[in-house]
N, C-alpha and C. Protein backbone atom coordinates (compact mmCIF):
# COMPACT_ATOMS: atom_id res chain seq x y z
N UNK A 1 44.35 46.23 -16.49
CA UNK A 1 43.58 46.56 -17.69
C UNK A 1 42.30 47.25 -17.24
N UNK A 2 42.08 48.59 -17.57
CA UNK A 2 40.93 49.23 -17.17
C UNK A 2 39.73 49.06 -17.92
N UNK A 3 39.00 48.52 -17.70
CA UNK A 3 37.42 48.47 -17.86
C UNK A 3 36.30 49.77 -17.34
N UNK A 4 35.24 49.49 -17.63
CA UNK A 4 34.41 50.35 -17.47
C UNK A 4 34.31 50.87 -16.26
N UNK A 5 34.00 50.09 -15.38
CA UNK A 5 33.85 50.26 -13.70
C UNK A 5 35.50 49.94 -12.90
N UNK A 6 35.21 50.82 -11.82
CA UNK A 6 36.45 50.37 -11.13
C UNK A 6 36.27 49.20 -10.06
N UNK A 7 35.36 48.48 -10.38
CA UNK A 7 35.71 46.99 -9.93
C UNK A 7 36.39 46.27 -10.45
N UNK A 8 37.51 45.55 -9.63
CA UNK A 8 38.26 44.99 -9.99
C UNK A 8 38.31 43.82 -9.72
N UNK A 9 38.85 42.50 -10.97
CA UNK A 9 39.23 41.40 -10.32
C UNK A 9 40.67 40.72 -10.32
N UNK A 10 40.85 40.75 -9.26
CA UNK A 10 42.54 40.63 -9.26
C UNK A 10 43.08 38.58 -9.60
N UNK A 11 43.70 39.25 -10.29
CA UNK A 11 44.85 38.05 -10.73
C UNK A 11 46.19 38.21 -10.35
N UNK A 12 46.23 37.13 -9.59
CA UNK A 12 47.62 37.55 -8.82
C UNK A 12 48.62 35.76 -9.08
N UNK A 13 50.13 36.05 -8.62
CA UNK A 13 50.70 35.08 -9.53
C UNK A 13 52.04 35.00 -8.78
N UNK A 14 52.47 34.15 -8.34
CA UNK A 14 54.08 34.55 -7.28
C UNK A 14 55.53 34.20 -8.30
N UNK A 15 56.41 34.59 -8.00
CA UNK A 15 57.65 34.98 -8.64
C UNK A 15 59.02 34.72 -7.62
N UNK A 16 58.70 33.56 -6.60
CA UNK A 16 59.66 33.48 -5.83
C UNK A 16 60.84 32.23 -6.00
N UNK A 17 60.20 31.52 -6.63
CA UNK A 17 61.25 30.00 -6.65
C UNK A 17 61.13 29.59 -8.15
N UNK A 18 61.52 29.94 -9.04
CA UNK A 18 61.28 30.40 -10.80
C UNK A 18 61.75 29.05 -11.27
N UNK A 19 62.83 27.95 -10.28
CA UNK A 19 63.65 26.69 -10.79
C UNK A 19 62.34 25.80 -11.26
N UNK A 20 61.13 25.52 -10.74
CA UNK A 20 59.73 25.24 -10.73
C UNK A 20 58.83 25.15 -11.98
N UNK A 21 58.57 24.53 -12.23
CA UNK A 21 58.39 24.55 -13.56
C UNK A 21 56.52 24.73 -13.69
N UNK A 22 55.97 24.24 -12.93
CA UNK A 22 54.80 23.29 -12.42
C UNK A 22 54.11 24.55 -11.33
N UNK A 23 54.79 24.27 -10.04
CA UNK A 23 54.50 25.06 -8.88
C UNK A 23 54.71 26.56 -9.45
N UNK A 24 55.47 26.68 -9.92
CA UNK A 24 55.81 28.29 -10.05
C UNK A 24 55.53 29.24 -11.38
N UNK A 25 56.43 28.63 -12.56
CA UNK A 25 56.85 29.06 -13.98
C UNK A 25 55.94 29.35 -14.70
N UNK A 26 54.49 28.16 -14.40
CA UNK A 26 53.05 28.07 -15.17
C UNK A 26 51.99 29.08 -14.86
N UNK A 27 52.15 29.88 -13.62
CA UNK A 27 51.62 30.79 -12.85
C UNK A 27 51.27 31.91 -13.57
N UNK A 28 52.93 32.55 -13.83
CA UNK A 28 53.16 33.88 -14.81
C UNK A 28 52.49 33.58 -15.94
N UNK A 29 53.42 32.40 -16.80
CA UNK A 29 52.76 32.31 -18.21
C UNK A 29 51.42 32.35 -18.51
N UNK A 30 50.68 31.38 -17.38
CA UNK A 30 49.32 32.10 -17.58
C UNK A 30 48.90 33.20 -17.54
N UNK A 31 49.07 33.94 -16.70
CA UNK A 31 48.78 35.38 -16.49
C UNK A 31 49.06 35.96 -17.11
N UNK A 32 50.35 35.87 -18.40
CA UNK A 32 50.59 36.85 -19.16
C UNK A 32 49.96 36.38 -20.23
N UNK A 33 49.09 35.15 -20.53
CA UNK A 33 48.09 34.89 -21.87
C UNK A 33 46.97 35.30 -21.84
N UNK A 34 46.63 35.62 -20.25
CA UNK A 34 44.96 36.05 -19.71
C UNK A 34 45.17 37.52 -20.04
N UNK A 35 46.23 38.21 -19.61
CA UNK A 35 46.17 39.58 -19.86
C UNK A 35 46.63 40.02 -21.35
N UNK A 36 47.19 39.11 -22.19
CA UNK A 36 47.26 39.46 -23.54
C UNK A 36 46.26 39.07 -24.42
N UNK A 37 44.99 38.20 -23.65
CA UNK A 37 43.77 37.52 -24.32
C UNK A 37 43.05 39.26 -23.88
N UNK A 38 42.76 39.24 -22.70
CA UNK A 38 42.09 40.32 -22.33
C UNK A 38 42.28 41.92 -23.06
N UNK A 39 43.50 41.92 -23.21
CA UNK A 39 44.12 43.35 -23.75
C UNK A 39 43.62 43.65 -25.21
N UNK A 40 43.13 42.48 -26.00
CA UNK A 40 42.68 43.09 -27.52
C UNK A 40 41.17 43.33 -27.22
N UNK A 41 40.57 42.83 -26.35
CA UNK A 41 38.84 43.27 -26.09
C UNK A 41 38.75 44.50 -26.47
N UNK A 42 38.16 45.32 -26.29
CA UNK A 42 37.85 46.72 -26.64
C UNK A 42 37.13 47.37 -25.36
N UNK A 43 36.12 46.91 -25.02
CA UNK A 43 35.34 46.90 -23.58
C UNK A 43 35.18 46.29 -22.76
N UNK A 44 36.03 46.40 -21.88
CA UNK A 44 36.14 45.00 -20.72
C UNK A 44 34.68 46.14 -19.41
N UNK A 45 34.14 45.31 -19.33
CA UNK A 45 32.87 45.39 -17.75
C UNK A 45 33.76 46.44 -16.58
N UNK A 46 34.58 45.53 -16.24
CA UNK A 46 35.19 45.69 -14.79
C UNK A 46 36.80 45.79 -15.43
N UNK A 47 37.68 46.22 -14.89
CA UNK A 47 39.23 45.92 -14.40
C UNK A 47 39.81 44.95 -14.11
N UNK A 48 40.89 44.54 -15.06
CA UNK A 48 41.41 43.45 -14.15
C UNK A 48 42.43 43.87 -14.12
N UNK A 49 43.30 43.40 -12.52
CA UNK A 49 44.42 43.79 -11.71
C UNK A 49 44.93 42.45 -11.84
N UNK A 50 46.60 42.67 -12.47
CA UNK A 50 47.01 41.49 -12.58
C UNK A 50 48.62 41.90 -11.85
N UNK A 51 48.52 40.89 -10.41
CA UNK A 51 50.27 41.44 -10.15
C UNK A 51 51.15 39.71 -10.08
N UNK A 52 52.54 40.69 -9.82
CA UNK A 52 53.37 39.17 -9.86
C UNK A 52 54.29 39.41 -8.55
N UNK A 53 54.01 38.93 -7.37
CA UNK A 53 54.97 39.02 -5.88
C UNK A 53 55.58 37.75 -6.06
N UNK A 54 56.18 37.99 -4.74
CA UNK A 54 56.61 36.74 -4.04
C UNK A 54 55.68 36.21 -3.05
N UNK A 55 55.71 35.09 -3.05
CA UNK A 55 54.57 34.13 -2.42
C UNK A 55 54.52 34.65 -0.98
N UNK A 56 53.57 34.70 -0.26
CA UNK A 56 53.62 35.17 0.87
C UNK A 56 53.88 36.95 1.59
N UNK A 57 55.02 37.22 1.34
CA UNK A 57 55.32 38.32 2.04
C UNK A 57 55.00 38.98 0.87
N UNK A 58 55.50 38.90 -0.61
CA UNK A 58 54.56 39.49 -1.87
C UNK A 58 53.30 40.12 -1.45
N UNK A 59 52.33 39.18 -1.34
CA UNK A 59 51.08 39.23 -0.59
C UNK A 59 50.56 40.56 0.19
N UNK A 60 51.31 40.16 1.47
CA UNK A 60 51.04 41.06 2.77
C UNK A 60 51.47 42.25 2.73
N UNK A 61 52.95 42.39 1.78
CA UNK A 61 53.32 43.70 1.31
C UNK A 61 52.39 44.87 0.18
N UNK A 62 51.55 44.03 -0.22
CA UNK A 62 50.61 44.57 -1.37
C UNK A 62 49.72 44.79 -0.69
N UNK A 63 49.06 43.59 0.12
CA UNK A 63 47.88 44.53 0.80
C UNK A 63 48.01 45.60 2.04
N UNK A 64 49.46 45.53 2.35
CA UNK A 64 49.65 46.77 3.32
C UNK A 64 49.67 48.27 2.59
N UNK A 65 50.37 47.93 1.27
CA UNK A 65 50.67 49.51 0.47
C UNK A 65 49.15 49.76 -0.15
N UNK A 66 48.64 48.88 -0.53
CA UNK A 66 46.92 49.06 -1.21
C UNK A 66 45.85 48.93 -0.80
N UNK A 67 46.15 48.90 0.92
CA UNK A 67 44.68 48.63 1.77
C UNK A 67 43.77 49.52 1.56
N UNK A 68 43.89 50.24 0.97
CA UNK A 68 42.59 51.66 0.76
C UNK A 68 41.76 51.20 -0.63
N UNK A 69 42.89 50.56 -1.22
CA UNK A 69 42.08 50.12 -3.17
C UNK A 69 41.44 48.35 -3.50
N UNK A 70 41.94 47.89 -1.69
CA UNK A 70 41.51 47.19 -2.14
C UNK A 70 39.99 46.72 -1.82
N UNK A 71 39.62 47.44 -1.97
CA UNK A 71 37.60 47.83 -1.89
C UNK A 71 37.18 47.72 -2.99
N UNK A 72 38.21 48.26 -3.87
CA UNK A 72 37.51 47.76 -5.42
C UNK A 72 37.44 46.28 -5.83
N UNK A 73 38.43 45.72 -5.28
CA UNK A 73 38.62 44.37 -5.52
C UNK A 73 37.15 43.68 -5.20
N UNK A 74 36.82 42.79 -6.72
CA UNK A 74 35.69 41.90 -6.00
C UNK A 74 35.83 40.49 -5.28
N UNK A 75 36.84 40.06 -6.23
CA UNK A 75 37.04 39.01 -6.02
C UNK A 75 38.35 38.68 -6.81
N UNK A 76 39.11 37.19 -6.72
CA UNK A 76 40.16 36.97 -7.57
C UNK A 76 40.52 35.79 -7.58
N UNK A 77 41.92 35.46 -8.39
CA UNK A 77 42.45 33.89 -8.57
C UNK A 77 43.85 34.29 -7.99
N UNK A 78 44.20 32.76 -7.52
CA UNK A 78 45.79 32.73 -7.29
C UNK A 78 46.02 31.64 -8.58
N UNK A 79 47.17 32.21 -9.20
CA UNK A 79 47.29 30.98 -10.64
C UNK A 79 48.90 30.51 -10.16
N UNK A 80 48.64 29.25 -9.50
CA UNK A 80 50.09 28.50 -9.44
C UNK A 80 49.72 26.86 -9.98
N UNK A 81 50.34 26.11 -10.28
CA UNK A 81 50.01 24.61 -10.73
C UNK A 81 49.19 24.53 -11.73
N UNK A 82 49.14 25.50 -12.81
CA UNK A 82 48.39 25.10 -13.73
C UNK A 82 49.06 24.57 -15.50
N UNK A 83 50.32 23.93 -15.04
CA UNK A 83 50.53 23.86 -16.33
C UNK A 83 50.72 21.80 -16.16
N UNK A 84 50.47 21.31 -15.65
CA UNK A 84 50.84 19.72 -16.01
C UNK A 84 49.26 19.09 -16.68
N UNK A 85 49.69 17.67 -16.80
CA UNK A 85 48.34 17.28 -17.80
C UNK A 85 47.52 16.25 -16.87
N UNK A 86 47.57 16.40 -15.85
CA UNK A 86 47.18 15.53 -14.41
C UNK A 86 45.83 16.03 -14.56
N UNK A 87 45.10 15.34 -12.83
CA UNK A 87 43.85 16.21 -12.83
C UNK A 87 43.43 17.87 -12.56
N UNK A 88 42.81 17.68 -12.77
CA UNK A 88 42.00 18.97 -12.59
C UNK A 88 41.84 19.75 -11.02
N UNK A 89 42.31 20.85 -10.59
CA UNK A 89 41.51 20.88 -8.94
C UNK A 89 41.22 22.09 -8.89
N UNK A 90 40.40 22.25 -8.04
CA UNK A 90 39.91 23.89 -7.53
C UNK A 90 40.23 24.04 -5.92
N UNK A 91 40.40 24.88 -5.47
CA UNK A 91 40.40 25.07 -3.98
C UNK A 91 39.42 26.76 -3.73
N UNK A 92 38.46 25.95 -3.18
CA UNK A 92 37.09 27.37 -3.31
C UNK A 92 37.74 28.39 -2.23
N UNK A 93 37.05 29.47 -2.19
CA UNK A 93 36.78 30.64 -1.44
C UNK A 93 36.75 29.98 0.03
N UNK A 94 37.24 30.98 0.62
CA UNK A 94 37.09 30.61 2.29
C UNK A 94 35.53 30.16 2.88
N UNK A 95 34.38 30.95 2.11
CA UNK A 95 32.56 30.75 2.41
C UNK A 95 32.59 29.83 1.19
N UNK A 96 33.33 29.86 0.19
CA UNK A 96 32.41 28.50 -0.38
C UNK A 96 31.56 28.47 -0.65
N UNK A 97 30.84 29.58 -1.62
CA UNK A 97 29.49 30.06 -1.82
C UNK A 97 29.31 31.19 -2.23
N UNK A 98 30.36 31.68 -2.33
CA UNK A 98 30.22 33.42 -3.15
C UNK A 98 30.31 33.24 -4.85
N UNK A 99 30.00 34.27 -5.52
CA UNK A 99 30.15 34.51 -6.69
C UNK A 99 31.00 33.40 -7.71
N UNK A 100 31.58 33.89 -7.48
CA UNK A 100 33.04 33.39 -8.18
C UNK A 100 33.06 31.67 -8.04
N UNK A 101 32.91 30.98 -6.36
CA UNK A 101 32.37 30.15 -6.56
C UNK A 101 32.04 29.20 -7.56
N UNK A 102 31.09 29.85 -7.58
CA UNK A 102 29.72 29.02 -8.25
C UNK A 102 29.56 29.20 -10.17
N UNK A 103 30.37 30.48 -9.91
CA UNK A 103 30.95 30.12 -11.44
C UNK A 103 31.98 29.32 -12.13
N UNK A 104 33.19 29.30 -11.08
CA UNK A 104 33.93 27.77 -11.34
C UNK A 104 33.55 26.61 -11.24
N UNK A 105 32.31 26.26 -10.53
CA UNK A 105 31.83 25.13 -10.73
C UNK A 105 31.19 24.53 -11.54
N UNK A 106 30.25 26.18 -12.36
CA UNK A 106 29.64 25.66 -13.54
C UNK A 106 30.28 25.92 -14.61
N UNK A 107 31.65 26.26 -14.63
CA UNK A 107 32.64 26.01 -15.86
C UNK A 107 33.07 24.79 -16.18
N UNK A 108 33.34 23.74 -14.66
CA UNK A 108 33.64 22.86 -15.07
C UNK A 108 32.71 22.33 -15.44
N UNK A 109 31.44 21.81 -15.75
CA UNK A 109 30.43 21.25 -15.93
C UNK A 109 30.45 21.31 -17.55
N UNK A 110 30.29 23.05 -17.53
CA UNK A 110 29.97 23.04 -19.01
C UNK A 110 30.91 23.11 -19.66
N UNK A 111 32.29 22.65 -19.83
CA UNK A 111 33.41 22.33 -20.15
C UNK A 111 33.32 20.81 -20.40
N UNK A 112 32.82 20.19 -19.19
CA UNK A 112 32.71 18.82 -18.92
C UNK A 112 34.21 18.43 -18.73
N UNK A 113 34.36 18.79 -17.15
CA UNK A 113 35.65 18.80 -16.74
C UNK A 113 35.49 18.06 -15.77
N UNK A 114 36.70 17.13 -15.26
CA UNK A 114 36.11 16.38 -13.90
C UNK A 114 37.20 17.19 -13.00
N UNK A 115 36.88 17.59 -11.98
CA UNK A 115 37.65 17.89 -11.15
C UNK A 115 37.33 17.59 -9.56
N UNK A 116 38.93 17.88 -8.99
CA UNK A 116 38.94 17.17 -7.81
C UNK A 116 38.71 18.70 -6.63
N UNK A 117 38.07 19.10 -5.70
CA UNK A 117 36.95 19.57 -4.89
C UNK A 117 37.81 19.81 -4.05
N UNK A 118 38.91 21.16 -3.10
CA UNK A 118 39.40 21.26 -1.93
C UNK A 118 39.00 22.52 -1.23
N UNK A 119 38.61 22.61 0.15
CA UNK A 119 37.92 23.27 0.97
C UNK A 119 39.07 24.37 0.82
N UNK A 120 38.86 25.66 1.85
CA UNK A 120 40.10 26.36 1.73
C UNK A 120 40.68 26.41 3.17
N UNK A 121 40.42 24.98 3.93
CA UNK A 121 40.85 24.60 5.20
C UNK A 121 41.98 23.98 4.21
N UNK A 122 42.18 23.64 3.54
CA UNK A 122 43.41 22.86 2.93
C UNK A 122 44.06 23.85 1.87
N UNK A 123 44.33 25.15 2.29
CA UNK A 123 44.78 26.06 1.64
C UNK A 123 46.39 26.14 1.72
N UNK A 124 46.94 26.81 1.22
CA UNK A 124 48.56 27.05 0.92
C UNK A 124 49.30 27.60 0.28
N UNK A 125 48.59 29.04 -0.09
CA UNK A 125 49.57 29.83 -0.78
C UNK A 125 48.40 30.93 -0.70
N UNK A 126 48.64 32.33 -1.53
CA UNK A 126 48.62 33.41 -1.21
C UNK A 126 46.96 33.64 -1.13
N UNK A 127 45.78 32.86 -0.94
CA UNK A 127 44.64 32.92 -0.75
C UNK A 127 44.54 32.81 1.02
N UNK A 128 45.46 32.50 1.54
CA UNK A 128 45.58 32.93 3.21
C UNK A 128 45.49 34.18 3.04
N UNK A 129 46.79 35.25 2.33
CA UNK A 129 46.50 36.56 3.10
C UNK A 129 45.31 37.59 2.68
N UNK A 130 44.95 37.18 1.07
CA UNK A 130 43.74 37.89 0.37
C UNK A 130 42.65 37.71 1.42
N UNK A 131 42.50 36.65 1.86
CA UNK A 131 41.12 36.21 2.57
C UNK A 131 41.42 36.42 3.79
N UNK A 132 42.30 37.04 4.28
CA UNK A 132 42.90 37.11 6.10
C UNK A 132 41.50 38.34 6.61
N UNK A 133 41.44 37.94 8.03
CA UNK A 133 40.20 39.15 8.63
C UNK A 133 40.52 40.13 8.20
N UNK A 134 39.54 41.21 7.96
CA UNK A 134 39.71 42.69 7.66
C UNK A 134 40.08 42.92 6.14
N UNK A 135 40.34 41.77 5.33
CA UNK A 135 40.78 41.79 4.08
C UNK A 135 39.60 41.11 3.24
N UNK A 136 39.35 39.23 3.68
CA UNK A 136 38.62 39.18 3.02
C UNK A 136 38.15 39.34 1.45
N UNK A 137 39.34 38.96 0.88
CA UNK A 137 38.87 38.50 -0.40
C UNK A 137 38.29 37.29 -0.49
N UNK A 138 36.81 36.90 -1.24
CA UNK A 138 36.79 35.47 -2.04
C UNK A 138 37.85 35.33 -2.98
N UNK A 139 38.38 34.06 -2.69
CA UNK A 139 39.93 34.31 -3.60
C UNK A 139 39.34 32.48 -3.91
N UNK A 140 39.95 32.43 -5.34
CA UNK A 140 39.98 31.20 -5.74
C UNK A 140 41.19 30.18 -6.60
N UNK A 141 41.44 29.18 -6.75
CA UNK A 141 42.95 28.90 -7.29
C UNK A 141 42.14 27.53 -7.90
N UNK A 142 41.94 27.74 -9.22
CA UNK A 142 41.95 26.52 -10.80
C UNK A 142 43.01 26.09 -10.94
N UNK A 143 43.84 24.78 -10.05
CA UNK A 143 44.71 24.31 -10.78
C UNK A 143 44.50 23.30 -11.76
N UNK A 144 45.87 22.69 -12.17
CA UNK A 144 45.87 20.97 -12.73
C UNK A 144 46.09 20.27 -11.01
N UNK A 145 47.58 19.36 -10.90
CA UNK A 145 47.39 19.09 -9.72
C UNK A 145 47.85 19.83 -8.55
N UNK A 146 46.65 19.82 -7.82
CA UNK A 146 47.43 20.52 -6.25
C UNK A 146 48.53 20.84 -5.70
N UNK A 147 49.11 22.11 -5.68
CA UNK A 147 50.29 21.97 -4.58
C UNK A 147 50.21 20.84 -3.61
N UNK A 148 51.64 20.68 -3.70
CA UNK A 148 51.96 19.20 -2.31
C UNK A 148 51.01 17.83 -2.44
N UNK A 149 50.31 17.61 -3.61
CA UNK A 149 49.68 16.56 -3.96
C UNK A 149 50.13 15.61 -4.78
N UNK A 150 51.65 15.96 -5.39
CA UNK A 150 52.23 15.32 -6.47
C UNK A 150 53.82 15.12 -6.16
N UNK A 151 54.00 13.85 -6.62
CA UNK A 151 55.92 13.48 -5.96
C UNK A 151 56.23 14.44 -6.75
N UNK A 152 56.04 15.34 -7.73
CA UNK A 152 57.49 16.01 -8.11
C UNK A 152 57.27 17.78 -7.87
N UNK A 153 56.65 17.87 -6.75
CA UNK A 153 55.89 18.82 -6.08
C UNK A 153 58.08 19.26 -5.27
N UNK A 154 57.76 20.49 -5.71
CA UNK A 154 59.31 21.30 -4.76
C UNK A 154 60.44 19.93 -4.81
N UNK A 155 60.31 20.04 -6.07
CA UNK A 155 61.73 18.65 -6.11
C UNK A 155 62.51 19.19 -7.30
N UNK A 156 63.28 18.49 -8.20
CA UNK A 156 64.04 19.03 -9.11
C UNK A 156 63.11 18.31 -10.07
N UNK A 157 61.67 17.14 -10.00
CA UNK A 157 61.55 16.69 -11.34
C UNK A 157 60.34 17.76 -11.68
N UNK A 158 60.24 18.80 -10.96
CA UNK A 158 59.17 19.80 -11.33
C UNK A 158 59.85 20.48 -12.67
N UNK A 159 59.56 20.31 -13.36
CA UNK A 159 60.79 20.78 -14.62
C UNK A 159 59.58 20.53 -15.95
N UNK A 160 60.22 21.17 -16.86
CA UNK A 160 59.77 21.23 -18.23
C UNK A 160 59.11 19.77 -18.37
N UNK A 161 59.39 18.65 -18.00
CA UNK A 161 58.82 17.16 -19.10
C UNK A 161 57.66 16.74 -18.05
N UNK A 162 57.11 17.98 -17.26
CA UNK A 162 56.02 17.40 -16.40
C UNK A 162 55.23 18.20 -16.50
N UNK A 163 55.43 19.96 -17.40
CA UNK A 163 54.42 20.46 -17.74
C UNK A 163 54.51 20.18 -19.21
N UNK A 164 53.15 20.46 -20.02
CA UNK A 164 53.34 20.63 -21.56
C UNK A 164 52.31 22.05 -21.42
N UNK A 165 52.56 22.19 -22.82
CA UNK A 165 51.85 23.11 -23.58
C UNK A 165 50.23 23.02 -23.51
N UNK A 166 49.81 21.68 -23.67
CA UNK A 166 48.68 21.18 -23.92
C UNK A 166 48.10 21.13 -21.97
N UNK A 167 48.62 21.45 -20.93
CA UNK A 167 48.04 21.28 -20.15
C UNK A 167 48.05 22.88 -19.67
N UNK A 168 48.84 23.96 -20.01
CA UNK A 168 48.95 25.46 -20.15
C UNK A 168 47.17 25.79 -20.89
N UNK A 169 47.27 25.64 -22.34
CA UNK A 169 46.58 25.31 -22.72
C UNK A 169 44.70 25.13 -22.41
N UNK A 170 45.03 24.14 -21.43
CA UNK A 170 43.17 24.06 -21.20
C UNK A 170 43.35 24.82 -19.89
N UNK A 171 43.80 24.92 -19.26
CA UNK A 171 43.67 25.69 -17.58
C UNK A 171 43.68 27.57 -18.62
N UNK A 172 44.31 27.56 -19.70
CA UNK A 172 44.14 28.95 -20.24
C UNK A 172 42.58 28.99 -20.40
N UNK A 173 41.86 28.11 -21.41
CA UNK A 173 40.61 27.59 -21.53
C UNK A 173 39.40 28.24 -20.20
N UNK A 174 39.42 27.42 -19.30
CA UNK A 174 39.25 27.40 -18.36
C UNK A 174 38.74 28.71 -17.33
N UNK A 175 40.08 29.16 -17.18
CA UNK A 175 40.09 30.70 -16.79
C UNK A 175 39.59 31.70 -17.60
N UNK A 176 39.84 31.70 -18.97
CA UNK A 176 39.07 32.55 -20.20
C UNK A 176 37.62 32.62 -19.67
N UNK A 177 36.88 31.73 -19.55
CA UNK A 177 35.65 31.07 -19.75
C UNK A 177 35.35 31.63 -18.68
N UNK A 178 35.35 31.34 -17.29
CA UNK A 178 35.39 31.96 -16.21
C UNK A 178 35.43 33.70 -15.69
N UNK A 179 36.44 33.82 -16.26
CA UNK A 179 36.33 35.62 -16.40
C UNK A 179 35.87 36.26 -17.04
N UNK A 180 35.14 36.06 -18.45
CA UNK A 180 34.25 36.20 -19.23
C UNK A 180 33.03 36.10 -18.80
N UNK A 181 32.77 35.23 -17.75
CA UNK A 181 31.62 35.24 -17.41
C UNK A 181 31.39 36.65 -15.91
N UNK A 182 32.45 36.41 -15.11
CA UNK A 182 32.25 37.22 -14.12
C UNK A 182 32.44 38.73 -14.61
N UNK A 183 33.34 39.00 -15.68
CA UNK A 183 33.31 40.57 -16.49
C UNK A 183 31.57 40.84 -16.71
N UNK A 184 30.86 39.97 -16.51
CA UNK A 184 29.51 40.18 -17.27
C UNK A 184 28.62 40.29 -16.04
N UNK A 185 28.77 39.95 -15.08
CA UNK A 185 27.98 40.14 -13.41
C UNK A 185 27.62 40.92 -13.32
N UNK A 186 26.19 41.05 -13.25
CA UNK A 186 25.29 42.57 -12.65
C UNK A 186 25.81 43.24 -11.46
N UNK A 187 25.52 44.28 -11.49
CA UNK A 187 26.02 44.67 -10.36
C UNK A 187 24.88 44.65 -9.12
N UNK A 188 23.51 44.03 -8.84
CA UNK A 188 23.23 44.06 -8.60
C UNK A 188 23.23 42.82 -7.47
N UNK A 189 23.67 41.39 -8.76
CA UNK A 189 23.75 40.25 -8.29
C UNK A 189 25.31 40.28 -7.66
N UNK A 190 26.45 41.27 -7.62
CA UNK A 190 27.47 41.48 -6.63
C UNK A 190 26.95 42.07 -5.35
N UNK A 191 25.82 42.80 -5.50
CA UNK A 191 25.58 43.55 -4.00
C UNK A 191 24.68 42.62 -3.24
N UNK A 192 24.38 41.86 -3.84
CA UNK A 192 22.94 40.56 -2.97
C UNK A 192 24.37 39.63 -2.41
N UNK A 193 25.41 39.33 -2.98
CA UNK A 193 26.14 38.90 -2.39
C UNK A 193 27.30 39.07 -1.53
N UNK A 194 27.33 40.71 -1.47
CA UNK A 194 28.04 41.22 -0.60
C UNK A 194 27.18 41.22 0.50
N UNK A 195 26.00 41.68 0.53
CA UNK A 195 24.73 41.75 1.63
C UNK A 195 24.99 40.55 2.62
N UNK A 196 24.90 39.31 2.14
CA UNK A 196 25.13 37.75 1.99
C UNK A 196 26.11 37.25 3.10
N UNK A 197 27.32 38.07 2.38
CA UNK A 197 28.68 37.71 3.32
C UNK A 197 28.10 38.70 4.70
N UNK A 198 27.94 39.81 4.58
CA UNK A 198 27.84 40.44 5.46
C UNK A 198 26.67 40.19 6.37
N UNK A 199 26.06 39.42 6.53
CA UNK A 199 25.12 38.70 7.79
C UNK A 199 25.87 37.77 7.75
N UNK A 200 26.61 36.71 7.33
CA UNK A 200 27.46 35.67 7.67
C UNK A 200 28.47 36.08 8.82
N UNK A 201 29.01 37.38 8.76
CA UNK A 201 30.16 37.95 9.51
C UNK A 201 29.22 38.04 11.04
């Protein structure tokens, strides 16, 4: 969806194991409510890039064919596990302190959300290759519960009666709120924090 500037924030979403109801199925559907919420705006700030791979090689195949575009990219989400009615989790940016960050944290707040806090040393899905050297995306993932944190995690009870509607629903919430806010980022307060990363390196 093109916006004003060609900064982009990518939403990305995997399409490899679809039997999944939880891990996988809730991924797309979100993504296709964020980009059909987004699509009646009239003036979106920035771009948002919304794709659907396969987990992993998806990934590495995209940033091999788009390594030149992806400079526009500011930042982004991986959306997998967001449809059950469990807790809440985030798994931050590789620095843990960029932009994006610090706006999921004060979503949950002012939501008044409790959520459960994972480094991106405990990472596991396509925020490895966004954030890999030389690539370097802040990449972030709002689930419900964690990949591999739940018995019916890559099993057969990952199925329809463990997501609802109502847990689609607020993680839609959630993300709305969130990208609404970063569509609105100065561009000034993106370059103090590109500056930022770049003495960190």
């Amino acid at each position: 969806l093109k916006g004003k500037s060609k900064q982009e924030i990518l939403i990305s979403t995997y399409i490899c194991h679809p039997s999944m109801a939880n891990n996988e199925l809730s991924g797309p559907l979100l993504t296709i409510a964020i980009a059909n919420y987004f699509k009646k705006k009239k003036k979106l700030e920035k771009s948002l890039r919304f794709i659907f791979i396969p987990e992993t090689i998806g990934a590495i195949s995209y940033i091999n064919t788009n390594f030149s575009k992806i400079k526009n990219i500011l930042f982004g989400f991986v959306l997998t596990c967001v449809g059950d009615d469990k807790k809440f989790s985030i798994l931050n940016s590789k620095y843990n302190d960029t932009i994006i960050d610090k706006i999921c944290v004060d979503a949950y707040k002012k939501l008044r959300i409790k959520v459960e806090t994972y480094s991106f040393l405990e990472r596991g899905s396509d925020e490895r290759q966004f954030s890999s050297p030389g690539v370097d995306l802040p990449m972030v993932s709002m689930m419900r519960s964690k990949y591999n944190t739940y018995k019916e995690y890559h099993t057969s009870k990952d199925n329809f009666d463990f997501v609802s509607a109502n847990g689609l629903k607020k993680s839609f919430e959630i993300h709305k709120y969130v990208l609404n806010k970063l569509l609105k980022i100065d561009e000034k307060e993106i370059h103090l924090g590109k500056i930022k990363a770049l003495k960190r390196k």
